[in-house]
Each structure stands twice: as C-alpha cells, then as structure tokens.
N, C-alpha and C. Protein backbone atom coordinates (compact mmCIF):
# COMPACT_ATOMS: atom_id res chain seq x y z
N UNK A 1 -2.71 -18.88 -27.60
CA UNK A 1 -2.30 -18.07 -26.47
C UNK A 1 -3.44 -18.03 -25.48
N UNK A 2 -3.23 -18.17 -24.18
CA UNK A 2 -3.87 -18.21 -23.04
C UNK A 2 -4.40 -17.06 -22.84
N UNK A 3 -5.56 -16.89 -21.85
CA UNK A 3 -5.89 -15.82 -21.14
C UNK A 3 -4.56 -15.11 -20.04
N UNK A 4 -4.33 -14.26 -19.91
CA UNK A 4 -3.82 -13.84 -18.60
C UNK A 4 -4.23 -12.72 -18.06
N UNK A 5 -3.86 -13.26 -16.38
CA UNK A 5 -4.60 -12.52 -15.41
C UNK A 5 -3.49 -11.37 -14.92
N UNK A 6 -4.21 -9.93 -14.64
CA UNK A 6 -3.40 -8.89 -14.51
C UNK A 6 -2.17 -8.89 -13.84
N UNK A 7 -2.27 -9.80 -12.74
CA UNK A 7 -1.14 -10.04 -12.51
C UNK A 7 -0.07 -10.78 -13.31
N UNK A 8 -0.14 -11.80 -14.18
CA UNK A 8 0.48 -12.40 -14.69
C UNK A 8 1.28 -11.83 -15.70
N UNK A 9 0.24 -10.94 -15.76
CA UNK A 9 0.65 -9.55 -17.27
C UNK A 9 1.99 -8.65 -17.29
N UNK A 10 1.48 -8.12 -15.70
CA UNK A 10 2.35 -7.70 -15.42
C UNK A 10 3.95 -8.34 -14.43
N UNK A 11 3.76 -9.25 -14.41
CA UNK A 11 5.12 -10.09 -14.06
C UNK A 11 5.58 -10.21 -15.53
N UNK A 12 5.25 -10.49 -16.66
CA UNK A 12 5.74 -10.65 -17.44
C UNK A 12 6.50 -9.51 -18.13
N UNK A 13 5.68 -8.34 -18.02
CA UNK A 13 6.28 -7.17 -18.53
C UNK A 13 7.59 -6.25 -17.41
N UNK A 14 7.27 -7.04 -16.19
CA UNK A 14 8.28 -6.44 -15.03
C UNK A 14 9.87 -7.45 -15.84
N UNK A 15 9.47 -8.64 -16.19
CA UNK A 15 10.59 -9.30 -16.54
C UNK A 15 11.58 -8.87 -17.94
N UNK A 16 10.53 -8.59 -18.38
CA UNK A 16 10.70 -7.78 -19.95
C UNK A 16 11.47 -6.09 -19.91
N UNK A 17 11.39 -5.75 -18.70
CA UNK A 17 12.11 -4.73 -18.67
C UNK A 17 12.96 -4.92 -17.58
N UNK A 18 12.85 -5.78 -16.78
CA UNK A 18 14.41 -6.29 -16.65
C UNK A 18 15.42 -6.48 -17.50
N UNK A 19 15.19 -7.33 -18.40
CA UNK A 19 15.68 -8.23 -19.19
C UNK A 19 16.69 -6.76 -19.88
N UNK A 20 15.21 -5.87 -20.48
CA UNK A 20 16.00 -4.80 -21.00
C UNK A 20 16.99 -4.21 -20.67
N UNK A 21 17.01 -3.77 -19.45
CA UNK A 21 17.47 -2.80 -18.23
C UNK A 21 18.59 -3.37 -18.51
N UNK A 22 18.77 -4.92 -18.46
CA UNK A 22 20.09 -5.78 -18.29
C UNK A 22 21.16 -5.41 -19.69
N UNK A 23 19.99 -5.76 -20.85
CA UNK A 23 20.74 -5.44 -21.73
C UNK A 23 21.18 -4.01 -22.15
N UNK A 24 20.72 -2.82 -21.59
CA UNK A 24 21.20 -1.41 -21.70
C UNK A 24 22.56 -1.10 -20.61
N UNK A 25 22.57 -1.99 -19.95
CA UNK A 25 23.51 -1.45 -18.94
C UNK A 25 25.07 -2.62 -19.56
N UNK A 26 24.64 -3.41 -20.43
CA UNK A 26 25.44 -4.24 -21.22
C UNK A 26 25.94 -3.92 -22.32
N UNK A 27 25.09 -2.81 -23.06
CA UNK A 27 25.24 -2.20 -23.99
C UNK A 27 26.71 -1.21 -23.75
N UNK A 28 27.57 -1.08 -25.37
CA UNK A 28 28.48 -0.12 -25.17
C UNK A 28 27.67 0.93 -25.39
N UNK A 29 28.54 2.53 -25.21
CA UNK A 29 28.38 3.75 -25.28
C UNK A 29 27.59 3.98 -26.61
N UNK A 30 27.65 3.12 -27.79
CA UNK A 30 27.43 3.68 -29.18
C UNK A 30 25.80 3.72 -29.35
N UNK A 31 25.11 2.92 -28.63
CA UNK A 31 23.82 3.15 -28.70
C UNK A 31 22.99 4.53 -28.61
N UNK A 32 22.16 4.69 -29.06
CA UNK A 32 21.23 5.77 -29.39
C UNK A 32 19.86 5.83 -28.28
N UNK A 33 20.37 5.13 -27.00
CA UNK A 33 19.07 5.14 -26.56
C UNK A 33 17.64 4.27 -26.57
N UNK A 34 17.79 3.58 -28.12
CA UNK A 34 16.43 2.94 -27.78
C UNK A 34 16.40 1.66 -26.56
N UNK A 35 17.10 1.54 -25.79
CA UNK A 35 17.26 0.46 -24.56
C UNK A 35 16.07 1.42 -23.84
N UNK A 36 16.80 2.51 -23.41
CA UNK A 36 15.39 3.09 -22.50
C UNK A 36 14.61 3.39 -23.04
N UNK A 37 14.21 3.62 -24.01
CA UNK A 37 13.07 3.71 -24.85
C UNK A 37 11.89 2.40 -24.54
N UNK A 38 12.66 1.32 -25.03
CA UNK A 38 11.51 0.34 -24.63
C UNK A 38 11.83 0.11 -23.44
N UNK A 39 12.82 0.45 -22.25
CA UNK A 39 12.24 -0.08 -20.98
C UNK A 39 11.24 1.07 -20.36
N UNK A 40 11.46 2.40 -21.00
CA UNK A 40 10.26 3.73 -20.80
C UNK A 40 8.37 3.38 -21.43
N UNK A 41 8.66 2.21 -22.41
CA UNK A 41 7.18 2.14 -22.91
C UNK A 41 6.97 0.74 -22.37
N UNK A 42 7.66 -0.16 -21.77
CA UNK A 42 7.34 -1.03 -20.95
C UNK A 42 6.77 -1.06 -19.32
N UNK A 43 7.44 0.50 -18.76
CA UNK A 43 6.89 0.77 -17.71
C UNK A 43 5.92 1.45 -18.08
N UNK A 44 5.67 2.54 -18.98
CA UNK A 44 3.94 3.36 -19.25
C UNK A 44 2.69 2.22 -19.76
N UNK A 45 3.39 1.00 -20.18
CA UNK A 45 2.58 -0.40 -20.10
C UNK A 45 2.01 -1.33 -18.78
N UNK A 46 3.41 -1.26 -18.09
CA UNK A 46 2.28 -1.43 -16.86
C UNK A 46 1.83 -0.31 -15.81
N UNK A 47 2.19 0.56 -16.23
CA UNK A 47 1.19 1.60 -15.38
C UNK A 47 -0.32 1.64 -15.79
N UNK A 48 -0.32 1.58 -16.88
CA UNK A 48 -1.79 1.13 -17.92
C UNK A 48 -2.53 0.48 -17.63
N UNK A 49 -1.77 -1.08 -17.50
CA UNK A 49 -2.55 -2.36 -16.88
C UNK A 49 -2.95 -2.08 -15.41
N UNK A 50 -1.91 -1.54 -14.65
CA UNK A 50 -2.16 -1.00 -12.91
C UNK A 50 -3.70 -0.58 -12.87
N UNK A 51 -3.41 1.01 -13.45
CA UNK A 51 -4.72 1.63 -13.66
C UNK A 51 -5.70 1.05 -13.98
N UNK A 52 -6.09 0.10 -15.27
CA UNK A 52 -6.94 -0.56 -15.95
C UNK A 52 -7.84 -1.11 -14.46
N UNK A 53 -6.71 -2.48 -14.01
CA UNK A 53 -7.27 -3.52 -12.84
C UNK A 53 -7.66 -2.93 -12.25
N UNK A 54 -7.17 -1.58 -11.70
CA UNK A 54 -7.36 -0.74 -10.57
C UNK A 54 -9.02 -0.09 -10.79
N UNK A 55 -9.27 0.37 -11.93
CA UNK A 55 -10.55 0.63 -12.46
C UNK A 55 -11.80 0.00 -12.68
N UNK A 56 -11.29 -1.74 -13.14
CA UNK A 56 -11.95 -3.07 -13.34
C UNK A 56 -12.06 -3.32 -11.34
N UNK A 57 -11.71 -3.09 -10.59
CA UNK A 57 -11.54 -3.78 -9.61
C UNK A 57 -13.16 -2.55 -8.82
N UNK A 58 -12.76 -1.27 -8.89
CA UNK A 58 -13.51 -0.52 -8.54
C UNK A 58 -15.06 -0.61 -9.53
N UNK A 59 -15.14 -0.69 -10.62
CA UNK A 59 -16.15 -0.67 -11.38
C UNK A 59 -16.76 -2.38 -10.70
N UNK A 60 -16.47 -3.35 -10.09
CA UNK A 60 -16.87 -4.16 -9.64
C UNK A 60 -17.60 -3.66 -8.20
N UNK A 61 -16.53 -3.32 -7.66
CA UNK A 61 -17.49 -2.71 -6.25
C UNK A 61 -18.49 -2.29 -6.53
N UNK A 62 -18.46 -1.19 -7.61
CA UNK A 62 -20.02 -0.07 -7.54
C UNK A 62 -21.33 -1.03 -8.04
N UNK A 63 -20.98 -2.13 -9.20
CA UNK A 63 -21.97 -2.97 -9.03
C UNK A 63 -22.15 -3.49 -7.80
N UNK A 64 -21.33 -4.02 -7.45
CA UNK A 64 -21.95 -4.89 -6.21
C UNK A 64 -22.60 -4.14 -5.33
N UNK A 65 -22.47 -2.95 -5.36
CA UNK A 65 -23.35 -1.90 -4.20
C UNK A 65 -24.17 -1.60 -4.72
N UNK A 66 -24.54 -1.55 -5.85
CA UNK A 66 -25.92 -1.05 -6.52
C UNK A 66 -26.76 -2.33 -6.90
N UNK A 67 -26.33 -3.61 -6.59
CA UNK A 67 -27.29 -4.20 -6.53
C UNK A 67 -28.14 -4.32 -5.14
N UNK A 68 -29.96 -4.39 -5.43
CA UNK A 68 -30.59 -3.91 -4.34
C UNK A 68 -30.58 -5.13 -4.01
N UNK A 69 -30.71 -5.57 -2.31
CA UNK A 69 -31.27 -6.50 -1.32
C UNK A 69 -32.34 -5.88 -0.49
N UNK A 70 -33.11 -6.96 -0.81
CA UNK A 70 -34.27 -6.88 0.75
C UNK A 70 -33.83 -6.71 2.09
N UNK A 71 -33.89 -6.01 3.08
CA UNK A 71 -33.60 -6.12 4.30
C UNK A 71 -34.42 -7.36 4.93
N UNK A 72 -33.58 -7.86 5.52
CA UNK A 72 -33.96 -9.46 6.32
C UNK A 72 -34.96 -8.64 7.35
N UNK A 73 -35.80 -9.80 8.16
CA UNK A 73 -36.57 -9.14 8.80
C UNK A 73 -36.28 -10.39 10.24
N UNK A 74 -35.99 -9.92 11.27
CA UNK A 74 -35.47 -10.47 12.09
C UNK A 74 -36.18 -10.01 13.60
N UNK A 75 -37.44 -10.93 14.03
CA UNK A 75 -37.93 -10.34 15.18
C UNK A 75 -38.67 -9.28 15.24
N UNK A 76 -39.16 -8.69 13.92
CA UNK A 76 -39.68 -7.79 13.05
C UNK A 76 -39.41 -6.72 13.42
N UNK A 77 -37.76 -6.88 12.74
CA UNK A 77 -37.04 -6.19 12.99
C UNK A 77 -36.55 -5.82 11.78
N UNK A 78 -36.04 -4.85 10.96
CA UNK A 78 -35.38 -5.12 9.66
C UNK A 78 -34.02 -5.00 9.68
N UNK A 79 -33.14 -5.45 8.85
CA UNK A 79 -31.57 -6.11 9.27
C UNK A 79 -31.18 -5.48 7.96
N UNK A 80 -29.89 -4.56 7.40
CA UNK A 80 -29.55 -4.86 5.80
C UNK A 80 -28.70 -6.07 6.16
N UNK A 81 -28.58 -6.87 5.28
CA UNK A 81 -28.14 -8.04 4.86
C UNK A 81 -27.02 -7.74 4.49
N UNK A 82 -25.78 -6.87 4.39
CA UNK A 82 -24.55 -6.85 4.10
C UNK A 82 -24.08 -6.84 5.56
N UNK A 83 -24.37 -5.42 6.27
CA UNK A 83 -23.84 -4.76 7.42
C UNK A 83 -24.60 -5.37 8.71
N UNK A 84 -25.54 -5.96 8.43
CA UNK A 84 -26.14 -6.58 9.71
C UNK A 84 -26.33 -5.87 10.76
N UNK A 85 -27.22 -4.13 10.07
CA UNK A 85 -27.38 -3.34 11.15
C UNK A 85 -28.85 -3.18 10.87
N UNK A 86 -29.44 -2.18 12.14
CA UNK A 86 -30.75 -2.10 11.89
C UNK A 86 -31.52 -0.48 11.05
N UNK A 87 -32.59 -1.32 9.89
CA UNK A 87 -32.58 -0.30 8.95
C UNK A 87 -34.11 -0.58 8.82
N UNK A 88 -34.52 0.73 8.10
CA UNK A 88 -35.92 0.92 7.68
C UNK A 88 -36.13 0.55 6.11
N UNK A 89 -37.05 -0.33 6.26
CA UNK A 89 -37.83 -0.85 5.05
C UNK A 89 -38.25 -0.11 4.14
N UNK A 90 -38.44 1.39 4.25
CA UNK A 90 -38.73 2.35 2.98
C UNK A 90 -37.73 3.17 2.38
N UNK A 91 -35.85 2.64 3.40
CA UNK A 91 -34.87 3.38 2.51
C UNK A 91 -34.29 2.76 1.58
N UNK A 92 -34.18 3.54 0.38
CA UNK A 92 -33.58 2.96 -0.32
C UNK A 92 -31.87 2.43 -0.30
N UNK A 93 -31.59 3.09 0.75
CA UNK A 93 -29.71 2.58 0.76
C UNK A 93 -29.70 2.40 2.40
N UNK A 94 -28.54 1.57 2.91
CA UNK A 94 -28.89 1.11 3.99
C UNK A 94 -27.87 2.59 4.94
N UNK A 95 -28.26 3.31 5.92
CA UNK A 95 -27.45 4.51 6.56
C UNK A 95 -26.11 4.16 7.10
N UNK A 96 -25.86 3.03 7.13
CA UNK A 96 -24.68 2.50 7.38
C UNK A 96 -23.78 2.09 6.82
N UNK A 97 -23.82 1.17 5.77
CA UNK A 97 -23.10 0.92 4.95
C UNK A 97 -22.93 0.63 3.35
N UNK A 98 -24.55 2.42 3.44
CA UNK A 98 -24.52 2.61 1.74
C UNK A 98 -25.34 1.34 0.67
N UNK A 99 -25.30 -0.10 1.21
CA UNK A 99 -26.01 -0.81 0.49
C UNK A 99 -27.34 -0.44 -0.31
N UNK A 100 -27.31 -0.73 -1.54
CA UNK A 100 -28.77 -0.67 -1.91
C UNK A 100 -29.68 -1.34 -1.20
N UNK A 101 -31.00 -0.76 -0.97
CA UNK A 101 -31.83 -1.59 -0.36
C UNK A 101 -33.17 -2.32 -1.37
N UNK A 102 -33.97 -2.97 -1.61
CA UNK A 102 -35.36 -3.13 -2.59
C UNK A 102 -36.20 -2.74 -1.22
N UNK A 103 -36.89 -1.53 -1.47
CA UNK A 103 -38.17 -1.14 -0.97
C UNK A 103 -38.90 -2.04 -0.99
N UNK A 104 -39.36 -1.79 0.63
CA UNK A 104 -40.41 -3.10 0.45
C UNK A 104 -42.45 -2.51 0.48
C-alpha cells in the first residue's frame, strides 16, 4: 500500500460515504441504522484528517517563521530577506512581517 496524500485520503473516504449514502437510501425500511452509522464515522473521519492537514499545514508555517535569517545588507542598509523591508540588525523579528531575524 502506497503513501497517500491528504487529499487523496480524503477523496477516498468522500467516495466511501457516498457509496454508503447510496446504499442506505437503497436499503428497505428493516434496517437498524448502521448505514448512517458508518456514513456518521466516515464523515467524523474526515473531519479528523481536515483538522490534522489543517494543523500539519500551520505547524509548518510556525517553523518556517522561526527559522532565523540574516538581514541582507543593501547600500548599508539592512533588508529582512522575506518582506524586503527596512529593518535593524539588533532585532530579533523583523517589525513587519514577524520574521525571525539572526542578530548580527
């Protein structure tokens, strides 16, 4: 079995409770319910995965902002290197756009 990517995950499980959905609404009267049952723990499945990526996606940002850069020095001038605005060499985060900075 392959890796899959959150999206893929969840196309698969959107299909999977289709599929269900199809077969509960196909279903006679005599059933007991478990049709929505698993199409109810197929959707609290991808709400899971939603959240998860959604968490994995943000826990990526905050690294990427907490890693420090040197401010470029431009005309001796200092630059942060994300926002390409002008910043002081002894802050540690850039006033504009939060970047970490490495003190120089």
């Amino acid at each position: 079995m392959g890796k899959f990517t959150y999206e893929e995950l969840l196309r698969q499980l959107e299909s999977a409770r289709t599929y269900f959905g199809g077969m509960a609404a196909t279903a006679d009267g005599s059933e007991d319910g478990s049709w929505e049952q698993e199409i109810d723990a197929l959707a609290e499945a991808m709400d899971i995965i939603y959240d998860y990526r959604k968490q994995g996606d943000r826990l990526s940002e905050l690294e990427r902002r907490e890693i420090s850069i040197a401010p470029a020095q431009r005309r001796g001038i200092y630059i942060c290197q994300k926002c390409s605005r002008r910043t002081n060499p002894a802050h540690t985060y850039c006033h504009f756009c939060g970047q970490r900075q490495r003190v120089k």
